[in-house]
PDB file of N, CA and C in Angstrom:
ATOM      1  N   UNK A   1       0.853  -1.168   0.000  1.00  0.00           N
ATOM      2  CA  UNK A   1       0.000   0.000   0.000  1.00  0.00           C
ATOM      3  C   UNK A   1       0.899   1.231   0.000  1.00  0.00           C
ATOM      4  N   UNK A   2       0.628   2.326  -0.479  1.00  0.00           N
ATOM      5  CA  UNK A   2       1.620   3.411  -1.150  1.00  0.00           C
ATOM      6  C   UNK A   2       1.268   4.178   0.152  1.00  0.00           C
ATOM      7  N   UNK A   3       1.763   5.407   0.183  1.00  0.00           N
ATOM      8  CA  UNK A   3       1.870   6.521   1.388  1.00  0.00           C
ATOM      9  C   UNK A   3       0.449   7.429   0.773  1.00  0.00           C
ATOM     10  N   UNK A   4      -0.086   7.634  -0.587  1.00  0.00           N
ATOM     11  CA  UNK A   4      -1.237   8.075  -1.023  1.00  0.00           C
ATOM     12  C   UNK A   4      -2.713   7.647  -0.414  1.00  0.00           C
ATOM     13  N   UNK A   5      -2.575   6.348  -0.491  1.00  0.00           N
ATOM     14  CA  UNK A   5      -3.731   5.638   0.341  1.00  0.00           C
ATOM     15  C   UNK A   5      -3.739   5.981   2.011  1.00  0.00           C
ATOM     16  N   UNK A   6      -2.966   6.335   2.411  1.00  0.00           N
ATOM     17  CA  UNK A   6      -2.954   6.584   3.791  1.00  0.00           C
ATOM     18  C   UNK A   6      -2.995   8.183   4.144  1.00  0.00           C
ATOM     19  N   UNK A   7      -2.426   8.763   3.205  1.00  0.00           N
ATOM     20  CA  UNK A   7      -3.184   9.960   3.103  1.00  0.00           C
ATOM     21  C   UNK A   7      -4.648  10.545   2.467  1.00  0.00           C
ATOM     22  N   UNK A   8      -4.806   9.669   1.589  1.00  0.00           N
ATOM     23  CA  UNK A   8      -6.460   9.750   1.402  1.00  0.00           C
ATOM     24  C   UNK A   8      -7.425   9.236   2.538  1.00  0.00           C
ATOM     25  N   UNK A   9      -7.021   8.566   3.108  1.00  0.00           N
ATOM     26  CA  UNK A   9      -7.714   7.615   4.648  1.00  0.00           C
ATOM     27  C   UNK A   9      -7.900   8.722   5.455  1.00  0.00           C
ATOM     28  N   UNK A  10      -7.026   9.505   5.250  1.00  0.00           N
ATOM     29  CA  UNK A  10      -6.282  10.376   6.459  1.00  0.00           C
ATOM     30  C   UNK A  10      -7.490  11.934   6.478  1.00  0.00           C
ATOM     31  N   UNK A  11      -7.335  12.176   5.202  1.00  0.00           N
ATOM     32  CA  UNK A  11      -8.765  12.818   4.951  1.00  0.00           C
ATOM     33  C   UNK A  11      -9.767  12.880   4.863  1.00  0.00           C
ATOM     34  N   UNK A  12     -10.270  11.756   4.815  1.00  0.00           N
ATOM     35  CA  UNK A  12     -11.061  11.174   4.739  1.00  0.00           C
ATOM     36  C   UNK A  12     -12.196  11.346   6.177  1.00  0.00           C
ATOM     37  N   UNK A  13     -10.787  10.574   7.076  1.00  0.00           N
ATOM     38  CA  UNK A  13     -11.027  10.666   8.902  1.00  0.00           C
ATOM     39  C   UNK A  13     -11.194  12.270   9.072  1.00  0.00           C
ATOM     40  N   UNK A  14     -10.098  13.075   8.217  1.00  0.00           N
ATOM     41  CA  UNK A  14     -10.261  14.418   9.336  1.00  0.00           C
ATOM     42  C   UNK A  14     -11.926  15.191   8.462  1.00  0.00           C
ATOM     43  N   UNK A  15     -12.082  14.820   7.275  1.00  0.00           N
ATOM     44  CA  UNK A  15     -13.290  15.392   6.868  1.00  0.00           C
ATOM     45  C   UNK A  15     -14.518  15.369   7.752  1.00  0.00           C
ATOM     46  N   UNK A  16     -14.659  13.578   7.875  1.00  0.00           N
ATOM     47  CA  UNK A  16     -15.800  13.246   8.958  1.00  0.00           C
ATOM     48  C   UNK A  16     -15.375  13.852  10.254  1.00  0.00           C
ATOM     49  N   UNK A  17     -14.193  13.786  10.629  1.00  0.00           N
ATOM     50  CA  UNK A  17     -14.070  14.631  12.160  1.00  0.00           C
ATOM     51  C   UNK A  17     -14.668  15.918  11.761  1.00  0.00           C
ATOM     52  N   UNK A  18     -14.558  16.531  11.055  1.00  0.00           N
ATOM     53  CA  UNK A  18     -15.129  18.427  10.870  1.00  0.00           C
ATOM     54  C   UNK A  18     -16.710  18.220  10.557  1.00  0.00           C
ATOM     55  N   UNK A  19     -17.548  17.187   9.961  1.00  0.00           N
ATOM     56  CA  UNK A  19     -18.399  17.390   9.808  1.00  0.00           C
ATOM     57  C   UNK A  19     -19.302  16.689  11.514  1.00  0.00           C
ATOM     58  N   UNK A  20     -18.358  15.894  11.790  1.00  0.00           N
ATOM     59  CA  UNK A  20     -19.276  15.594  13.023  1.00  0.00           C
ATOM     60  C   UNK A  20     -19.116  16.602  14.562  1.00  0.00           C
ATOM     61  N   UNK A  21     -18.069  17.810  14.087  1.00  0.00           N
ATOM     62  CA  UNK A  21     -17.769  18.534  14.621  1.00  0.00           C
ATOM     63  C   UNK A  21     -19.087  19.939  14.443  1.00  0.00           C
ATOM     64  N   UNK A  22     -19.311  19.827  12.701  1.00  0.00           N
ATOM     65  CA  UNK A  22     -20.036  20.402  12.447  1.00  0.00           C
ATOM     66  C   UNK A  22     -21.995  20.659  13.051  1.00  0.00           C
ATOM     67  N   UNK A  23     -21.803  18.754  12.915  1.00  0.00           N
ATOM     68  CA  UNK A  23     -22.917  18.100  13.291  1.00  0.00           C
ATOM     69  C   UNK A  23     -23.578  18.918  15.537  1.00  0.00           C
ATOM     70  N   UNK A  24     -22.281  18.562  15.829  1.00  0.00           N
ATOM     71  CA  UNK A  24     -22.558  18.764  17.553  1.00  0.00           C
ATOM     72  C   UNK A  24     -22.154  20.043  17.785  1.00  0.00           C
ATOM     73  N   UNK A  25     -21.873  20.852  16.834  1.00  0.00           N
ATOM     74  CA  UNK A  25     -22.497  22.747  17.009  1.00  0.00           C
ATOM     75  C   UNK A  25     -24.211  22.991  16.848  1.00  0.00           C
ATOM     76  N   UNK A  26     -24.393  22.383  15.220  1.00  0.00           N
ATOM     77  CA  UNK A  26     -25.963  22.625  14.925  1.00  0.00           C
ATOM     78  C   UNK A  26     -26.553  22.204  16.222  1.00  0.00           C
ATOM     79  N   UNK A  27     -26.599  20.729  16.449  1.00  0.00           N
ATOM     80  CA  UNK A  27     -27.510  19.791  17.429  1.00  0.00           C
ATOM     81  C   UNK A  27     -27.711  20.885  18.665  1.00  0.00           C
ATOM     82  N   UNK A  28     -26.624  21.750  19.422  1.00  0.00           N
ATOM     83  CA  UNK A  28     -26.630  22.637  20.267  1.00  0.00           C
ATOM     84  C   UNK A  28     -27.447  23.909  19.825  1.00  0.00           C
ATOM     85  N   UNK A  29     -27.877  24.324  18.645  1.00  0.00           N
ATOM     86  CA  UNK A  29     -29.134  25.446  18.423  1.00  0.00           C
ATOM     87  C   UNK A  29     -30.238  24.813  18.982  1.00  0.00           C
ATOM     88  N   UNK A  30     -30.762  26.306  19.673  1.00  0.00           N
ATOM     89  CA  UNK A  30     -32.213  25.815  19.958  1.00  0.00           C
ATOM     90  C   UNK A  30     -33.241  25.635  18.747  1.00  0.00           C
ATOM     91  N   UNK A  31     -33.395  25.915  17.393  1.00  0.00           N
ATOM     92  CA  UNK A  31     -34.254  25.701  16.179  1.00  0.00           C
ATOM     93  C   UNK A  31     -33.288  24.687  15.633  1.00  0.00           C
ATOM     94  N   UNK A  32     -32.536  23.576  16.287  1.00  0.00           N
ATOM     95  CA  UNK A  32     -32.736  22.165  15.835  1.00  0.00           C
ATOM     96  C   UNK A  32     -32.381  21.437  16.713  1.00  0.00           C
ATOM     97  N   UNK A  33     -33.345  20.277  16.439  1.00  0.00           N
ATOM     98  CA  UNK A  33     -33.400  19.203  17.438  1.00  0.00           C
ATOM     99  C   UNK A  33     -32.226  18.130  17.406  1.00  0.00           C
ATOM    100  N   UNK A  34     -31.621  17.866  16.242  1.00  0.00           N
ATOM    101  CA  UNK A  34     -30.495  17.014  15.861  1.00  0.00           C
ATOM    102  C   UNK A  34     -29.786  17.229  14.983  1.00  0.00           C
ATOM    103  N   UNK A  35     -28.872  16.837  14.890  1.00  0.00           N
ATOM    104  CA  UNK A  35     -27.734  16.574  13.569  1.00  0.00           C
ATOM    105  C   UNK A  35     -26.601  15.366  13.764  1.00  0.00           C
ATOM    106  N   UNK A  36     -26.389  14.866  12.945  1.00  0.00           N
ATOM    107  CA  UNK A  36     -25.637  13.903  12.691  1.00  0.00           C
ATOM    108  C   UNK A  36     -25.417  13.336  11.417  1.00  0.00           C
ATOM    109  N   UNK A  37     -24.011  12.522  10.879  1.00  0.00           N
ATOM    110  CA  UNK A  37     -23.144  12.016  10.133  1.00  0.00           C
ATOM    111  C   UNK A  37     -24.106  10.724  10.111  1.00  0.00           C
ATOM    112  N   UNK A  38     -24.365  10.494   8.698  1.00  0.00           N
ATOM    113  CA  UNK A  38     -23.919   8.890   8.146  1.00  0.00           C
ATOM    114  C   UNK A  38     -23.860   8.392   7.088  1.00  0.00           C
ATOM    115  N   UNK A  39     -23.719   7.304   6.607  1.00  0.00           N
ATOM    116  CA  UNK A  39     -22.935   6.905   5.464  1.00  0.00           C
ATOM    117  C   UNK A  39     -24.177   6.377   4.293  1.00  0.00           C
ATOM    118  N   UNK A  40     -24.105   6.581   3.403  1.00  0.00           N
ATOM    119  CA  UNK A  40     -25.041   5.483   2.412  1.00  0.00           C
ATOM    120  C   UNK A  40     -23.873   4.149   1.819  1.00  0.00           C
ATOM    121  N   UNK A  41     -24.732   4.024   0.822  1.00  0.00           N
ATOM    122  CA  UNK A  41     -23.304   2.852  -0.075  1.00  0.00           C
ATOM    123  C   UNK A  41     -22.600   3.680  -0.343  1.00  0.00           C
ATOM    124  N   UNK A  42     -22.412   4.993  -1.114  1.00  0.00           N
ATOM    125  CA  UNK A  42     -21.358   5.558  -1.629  1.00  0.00           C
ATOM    126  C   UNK A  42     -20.881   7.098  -1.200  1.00  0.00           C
ATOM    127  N   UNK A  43     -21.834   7.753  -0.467  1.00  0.00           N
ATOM    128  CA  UNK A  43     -21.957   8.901   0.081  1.00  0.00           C
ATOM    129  C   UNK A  43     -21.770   8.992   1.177  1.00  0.00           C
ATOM    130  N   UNK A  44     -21.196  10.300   2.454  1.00  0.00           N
ATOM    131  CA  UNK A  44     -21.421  10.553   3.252  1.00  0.00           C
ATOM    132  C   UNK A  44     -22.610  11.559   3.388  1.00  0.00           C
ATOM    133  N   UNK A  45     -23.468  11.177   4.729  1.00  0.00           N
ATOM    134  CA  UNK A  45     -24.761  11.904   4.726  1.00  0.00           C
ATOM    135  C   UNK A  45     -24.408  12.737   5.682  1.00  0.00           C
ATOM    136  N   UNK A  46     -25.616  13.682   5.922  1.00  0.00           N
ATOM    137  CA  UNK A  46     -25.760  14.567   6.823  1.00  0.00           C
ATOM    138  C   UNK A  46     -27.086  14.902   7.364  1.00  0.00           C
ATOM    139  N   UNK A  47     -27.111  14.436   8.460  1.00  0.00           N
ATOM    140  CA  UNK A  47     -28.752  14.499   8.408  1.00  0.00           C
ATOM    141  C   UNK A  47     -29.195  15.992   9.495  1.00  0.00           C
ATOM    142  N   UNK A  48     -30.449  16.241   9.612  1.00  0.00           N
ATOM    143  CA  UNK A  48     -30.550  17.607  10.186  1.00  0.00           C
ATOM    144  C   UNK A  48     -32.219  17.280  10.629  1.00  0.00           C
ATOM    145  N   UNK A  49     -32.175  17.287  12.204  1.00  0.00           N
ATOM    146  CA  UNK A  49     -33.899  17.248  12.772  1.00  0.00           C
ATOM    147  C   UNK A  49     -34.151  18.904  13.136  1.00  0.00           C
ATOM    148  N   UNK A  50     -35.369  19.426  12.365  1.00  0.00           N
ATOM    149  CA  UNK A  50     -36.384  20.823  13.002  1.00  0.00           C
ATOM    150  C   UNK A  50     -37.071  19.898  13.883  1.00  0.00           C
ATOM    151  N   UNK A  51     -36.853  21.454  15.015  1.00  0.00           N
ATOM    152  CA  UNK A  51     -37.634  21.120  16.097  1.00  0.00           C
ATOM    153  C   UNK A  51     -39.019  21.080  15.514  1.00  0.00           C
ATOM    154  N   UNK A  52     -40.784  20.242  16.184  1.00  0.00           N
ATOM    155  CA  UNK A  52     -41.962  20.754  16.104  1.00  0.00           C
ATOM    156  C   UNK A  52     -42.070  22.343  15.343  1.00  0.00           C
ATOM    157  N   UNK A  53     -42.971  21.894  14.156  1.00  0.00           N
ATOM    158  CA  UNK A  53     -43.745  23.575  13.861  1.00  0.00           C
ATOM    159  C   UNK A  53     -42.336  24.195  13.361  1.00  0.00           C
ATOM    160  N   UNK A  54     -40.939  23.894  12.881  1.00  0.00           N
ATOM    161  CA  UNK A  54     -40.043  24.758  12.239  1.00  0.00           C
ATOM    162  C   UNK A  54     -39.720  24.245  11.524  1.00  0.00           C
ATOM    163  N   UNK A  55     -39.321  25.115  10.280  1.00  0.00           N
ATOM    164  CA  UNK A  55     -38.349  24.881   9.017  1.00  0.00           C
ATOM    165  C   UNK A  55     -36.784  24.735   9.544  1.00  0.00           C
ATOM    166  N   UNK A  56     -36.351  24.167   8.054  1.00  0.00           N
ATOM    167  CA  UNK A  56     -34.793  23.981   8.395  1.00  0.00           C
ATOM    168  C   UNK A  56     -34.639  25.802   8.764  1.00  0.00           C
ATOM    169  N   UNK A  57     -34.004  26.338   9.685  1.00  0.00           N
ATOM    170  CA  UNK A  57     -33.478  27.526   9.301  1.00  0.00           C
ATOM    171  C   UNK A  57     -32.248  28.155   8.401  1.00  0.00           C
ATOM    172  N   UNK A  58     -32.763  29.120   7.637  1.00  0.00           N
ATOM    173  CA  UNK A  58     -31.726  29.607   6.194  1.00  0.00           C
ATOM    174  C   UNK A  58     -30.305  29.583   6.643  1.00  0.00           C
ATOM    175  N   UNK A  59     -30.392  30.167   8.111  1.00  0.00           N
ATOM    176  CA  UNK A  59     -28.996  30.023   8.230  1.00  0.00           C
ATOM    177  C   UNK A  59     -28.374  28.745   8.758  1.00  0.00           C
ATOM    178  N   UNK A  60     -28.561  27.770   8.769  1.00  0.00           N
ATOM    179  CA  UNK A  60     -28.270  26.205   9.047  1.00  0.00           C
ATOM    180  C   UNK A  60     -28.317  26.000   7.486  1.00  0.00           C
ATOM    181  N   UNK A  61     -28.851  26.277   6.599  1.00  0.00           N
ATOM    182  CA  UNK A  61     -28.772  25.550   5.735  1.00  0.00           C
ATOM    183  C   UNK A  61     -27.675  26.119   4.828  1.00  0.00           C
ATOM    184  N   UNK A  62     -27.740  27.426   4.769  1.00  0.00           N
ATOM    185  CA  UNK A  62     -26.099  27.819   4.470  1.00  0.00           C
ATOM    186  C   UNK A  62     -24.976  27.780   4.928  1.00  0.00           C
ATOM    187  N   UNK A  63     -25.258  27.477   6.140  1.00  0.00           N
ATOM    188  CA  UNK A  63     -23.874  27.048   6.649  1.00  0.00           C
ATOM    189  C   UNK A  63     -23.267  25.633   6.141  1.00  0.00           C
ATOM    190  N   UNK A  64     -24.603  24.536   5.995  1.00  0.00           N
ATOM    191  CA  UNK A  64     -24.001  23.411   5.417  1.00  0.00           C
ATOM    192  C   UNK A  64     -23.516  23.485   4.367  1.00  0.00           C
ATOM    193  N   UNK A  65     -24.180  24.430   3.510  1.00  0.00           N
ATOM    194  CA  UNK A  65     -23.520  24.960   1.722  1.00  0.00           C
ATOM    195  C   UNK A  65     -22.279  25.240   2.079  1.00  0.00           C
ATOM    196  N   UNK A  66     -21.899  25.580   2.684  1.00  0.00           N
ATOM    197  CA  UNK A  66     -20.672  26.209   2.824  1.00  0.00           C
ATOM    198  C   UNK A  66     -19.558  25.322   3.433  1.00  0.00           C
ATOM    199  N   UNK A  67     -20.185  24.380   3.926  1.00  0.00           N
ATOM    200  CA  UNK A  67     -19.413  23.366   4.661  1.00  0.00           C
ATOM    201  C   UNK A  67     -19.312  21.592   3.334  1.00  0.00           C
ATOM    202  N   UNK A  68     -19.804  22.443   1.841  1.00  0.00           N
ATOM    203  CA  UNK A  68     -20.442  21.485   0.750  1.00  0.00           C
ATOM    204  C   UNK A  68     -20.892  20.374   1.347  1.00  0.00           C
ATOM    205  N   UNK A  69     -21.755  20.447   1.802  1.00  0.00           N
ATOM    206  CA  UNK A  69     -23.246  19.756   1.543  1.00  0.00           C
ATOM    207  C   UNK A  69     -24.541  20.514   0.860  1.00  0.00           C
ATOM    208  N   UNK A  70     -25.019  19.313   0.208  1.00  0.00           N
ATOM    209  CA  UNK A  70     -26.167  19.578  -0.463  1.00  0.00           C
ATOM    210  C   UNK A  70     -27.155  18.806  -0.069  1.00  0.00           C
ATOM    211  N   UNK A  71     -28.725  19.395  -0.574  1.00  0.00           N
ATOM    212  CA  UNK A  71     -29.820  18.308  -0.544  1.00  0.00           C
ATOM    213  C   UNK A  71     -29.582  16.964  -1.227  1.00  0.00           C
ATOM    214  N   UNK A  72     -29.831  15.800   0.082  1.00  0.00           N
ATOM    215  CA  UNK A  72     -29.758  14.839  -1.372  1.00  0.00           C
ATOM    216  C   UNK A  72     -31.049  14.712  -2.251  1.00  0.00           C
ATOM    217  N   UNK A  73     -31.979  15.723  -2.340  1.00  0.00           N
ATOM    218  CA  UNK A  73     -32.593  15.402  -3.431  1.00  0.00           C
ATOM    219  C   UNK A  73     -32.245  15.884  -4.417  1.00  0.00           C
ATOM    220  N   UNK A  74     -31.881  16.945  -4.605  1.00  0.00           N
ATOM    221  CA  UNK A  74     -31.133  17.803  -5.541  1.00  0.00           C
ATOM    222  C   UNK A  74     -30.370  17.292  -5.907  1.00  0.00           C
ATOM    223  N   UNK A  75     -29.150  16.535  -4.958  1.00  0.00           N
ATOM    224  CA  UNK A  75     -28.189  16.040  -5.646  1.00  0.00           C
ATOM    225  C   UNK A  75     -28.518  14.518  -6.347  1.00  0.00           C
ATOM    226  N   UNK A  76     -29.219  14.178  -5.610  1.00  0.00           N
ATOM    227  CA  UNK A  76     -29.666  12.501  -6.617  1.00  0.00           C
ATOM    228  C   UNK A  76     -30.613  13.125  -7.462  1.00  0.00           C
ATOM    229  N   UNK A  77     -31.436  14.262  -7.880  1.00  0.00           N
ATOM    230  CA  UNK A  77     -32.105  14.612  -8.340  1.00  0.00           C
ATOM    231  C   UNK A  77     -33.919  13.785  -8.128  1.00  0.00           C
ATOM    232  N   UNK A  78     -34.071  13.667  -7.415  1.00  0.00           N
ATOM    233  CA  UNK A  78     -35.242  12.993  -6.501  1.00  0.00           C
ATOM    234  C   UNK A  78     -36.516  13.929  -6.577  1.00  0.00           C
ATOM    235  N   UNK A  79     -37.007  14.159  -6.852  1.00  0.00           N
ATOM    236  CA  UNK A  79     -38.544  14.559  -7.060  1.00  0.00           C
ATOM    237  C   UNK A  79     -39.210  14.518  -5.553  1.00  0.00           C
ATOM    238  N   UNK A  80     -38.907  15.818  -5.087  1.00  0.00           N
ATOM    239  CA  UNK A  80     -39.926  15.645  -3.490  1.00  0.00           C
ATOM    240  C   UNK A  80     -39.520  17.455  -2.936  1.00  0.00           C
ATOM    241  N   UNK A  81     -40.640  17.287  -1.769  1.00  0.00           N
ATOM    242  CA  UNK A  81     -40.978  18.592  -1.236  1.00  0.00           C
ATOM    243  C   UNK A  81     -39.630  19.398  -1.543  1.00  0.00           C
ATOM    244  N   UNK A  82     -38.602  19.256  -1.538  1.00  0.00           N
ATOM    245  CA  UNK A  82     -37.546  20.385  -0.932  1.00  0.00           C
ATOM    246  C   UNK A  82     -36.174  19.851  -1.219  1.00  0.00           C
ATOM    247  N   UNK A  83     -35.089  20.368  -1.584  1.00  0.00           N
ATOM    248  CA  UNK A  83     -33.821  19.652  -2.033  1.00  0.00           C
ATOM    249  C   UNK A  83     -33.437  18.891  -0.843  1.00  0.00           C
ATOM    250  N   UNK A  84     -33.763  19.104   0.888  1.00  0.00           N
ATOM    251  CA  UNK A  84     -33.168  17.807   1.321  1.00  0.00           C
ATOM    252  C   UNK A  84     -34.277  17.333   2.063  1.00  0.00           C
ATOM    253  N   UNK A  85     -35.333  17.876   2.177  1.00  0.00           N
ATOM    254  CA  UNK A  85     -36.415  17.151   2.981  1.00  0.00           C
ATOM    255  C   UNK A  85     -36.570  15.262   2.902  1.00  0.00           C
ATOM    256  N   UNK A  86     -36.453  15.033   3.642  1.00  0.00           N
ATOM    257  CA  UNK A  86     -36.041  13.530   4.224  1.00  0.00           C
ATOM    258  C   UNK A  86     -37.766  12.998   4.951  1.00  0.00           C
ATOM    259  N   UNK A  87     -38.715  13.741   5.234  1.00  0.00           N
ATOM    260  CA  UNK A  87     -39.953  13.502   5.782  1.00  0.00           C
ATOM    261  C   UNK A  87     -40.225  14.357   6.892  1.00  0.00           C
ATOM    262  N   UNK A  88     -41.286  14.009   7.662  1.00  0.00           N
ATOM    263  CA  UNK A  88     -42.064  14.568   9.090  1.00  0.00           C
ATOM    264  C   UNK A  88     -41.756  13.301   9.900  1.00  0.00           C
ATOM    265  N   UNK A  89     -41.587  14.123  10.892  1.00  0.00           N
ATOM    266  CA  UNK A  89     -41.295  13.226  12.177  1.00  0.00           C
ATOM    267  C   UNK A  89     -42.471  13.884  13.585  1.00  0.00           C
ATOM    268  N   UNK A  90     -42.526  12.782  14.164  1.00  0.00           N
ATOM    269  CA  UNK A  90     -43.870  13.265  15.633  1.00  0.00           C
ATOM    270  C   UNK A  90     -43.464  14.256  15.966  1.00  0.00           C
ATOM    271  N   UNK A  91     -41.835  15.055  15.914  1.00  0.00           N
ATOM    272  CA  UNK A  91     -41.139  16.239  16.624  1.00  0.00           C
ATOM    273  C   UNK A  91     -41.190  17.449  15.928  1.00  0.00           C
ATOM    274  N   UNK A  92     -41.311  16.920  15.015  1.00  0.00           N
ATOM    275  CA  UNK A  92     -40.573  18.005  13.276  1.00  0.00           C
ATOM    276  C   UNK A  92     -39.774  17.256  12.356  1.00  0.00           C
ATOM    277  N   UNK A  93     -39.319  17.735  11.584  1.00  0.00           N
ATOM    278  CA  UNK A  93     -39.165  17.424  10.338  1.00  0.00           C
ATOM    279  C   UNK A  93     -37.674  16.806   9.963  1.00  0.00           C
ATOM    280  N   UNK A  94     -37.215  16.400   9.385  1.00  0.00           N
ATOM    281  CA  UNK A  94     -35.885  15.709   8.825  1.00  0.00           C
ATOM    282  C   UNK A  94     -35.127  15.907   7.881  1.00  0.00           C
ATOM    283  N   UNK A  95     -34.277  16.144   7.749  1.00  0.00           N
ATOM    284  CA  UNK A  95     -33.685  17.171   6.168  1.00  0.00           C
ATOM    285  C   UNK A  95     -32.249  16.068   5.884  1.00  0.00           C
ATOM    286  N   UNK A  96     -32.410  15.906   5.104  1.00  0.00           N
ATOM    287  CA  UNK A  96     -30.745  14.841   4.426  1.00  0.00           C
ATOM    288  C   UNK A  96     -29.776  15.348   3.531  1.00  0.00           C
ATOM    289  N   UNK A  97     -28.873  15.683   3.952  1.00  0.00           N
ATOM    290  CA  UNK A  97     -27.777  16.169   2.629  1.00  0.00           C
ATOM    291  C   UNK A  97     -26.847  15.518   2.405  1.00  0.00           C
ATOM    292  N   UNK A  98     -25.536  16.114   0.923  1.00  0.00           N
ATOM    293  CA  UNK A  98     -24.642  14.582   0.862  1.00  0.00           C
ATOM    294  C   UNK A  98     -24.048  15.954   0.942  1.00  0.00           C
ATOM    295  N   UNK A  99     -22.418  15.168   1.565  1.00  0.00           N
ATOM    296  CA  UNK A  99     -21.105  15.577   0.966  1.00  0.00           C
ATOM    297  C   UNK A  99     -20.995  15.356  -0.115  1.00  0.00           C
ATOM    298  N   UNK A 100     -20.956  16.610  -1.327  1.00  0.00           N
ATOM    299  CA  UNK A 100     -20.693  16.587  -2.341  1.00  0.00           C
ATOM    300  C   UNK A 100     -19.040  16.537  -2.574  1.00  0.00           C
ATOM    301  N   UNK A 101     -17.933  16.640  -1.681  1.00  0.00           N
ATOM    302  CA  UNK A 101     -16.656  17.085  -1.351  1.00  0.00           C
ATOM    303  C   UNK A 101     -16.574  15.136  -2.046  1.00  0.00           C
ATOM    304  N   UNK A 102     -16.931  14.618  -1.234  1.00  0.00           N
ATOM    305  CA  UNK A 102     -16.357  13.015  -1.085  1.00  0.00           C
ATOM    306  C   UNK A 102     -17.702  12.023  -1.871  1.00  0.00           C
ATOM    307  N   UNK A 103     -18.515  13.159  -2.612  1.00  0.00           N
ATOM    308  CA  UNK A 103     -19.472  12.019  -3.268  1.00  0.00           C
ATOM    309  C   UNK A 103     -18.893  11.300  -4.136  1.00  0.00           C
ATOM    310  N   UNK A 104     -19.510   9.771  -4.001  1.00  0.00           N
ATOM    311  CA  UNK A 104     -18.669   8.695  -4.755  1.00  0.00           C
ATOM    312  C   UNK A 104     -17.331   7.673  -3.716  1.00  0.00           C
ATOM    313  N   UNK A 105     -16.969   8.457  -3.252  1.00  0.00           N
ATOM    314  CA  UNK A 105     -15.594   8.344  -2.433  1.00  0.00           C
ATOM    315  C   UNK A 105     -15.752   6.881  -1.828  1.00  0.00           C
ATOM    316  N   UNK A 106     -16.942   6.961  -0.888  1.00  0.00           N
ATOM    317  CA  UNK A 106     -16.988   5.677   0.029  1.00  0.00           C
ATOM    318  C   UNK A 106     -17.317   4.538  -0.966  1.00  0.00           C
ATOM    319  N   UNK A 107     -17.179   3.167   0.002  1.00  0.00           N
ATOM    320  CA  UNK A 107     -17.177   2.076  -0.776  1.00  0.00           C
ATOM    321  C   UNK A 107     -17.571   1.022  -0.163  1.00  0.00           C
ATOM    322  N   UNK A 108     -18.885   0.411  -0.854  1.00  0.00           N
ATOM    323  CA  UNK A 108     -19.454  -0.396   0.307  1.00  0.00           C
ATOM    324  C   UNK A 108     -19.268  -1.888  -0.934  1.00  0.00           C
ATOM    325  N   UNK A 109     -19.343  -2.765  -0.251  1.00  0.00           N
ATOM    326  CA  UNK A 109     -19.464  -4.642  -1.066  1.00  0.00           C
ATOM    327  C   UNK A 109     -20.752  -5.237  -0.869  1.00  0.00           C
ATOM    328  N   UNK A 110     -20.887  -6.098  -1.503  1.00  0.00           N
ATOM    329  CA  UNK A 110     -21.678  -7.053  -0.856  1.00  0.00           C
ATOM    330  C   UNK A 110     -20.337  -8.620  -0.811  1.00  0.00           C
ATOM    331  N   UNK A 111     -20.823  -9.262   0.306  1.00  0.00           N
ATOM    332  CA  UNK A 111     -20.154 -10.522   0.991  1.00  0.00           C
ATOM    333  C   UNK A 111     -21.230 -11.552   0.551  1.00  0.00           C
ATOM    334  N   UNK A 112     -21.132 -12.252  -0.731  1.00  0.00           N
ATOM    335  CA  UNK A 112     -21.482 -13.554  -1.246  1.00  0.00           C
ATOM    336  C   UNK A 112     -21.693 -15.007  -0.272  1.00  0.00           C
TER     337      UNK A 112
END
């Protein structure tokens, strides 16, 4: 294994460290109930809970722009309410975005 692969690993780790860094600032606003990191087959996600009765707020959602994430509907191009709206929840609502930085990047198998 070359010294490249271990520096791509390496970024990889410190990316998800900044976004889950990112993640447990939002979660601490009072207009959201959660945030957190996770993975699909090939994407890293980002997920985002509104409290009851609120929208994502504009400025949470630019901050993730800025931190490149996008809706994943937008980015899978998905046909639904809102570029990341993810559904309603008993609390409020659910919003999903990808790292567009590392889309593609991850790598999942299937075990035969």
């Amino acid at each position: 294994m070359d010294g490249g692969d271990a520096a791509d690993r390496g970024d990889a780790t410190d990316r998800g460290e900044q976004l889950r860094a990112l993640a447990a600032d939002l979660a601490a606003r009072e207009d959201v109930a959660d945030a957190w990191t996770a993975k699909s087959f090939t994407d890293r996600l980002f997920v985002v809970e509104a409290g009851a009765g609120e929208d994502l707020p504009a400025a949470v959602e630019e901050r993730l722009r800025e931190h490149g994430l996008r809706g994943y509907n937008e980015v899978h191009d998905v046909g639904a309410e809102g570029p990341a709206f993810a559904g309603d929840l008993a609390g409020g609502d659910r919003y999903r975005f990808v790292d567009v930085g590392a889309r593609g990047e991850l790598q999942s198998y299937v075990v035969d």
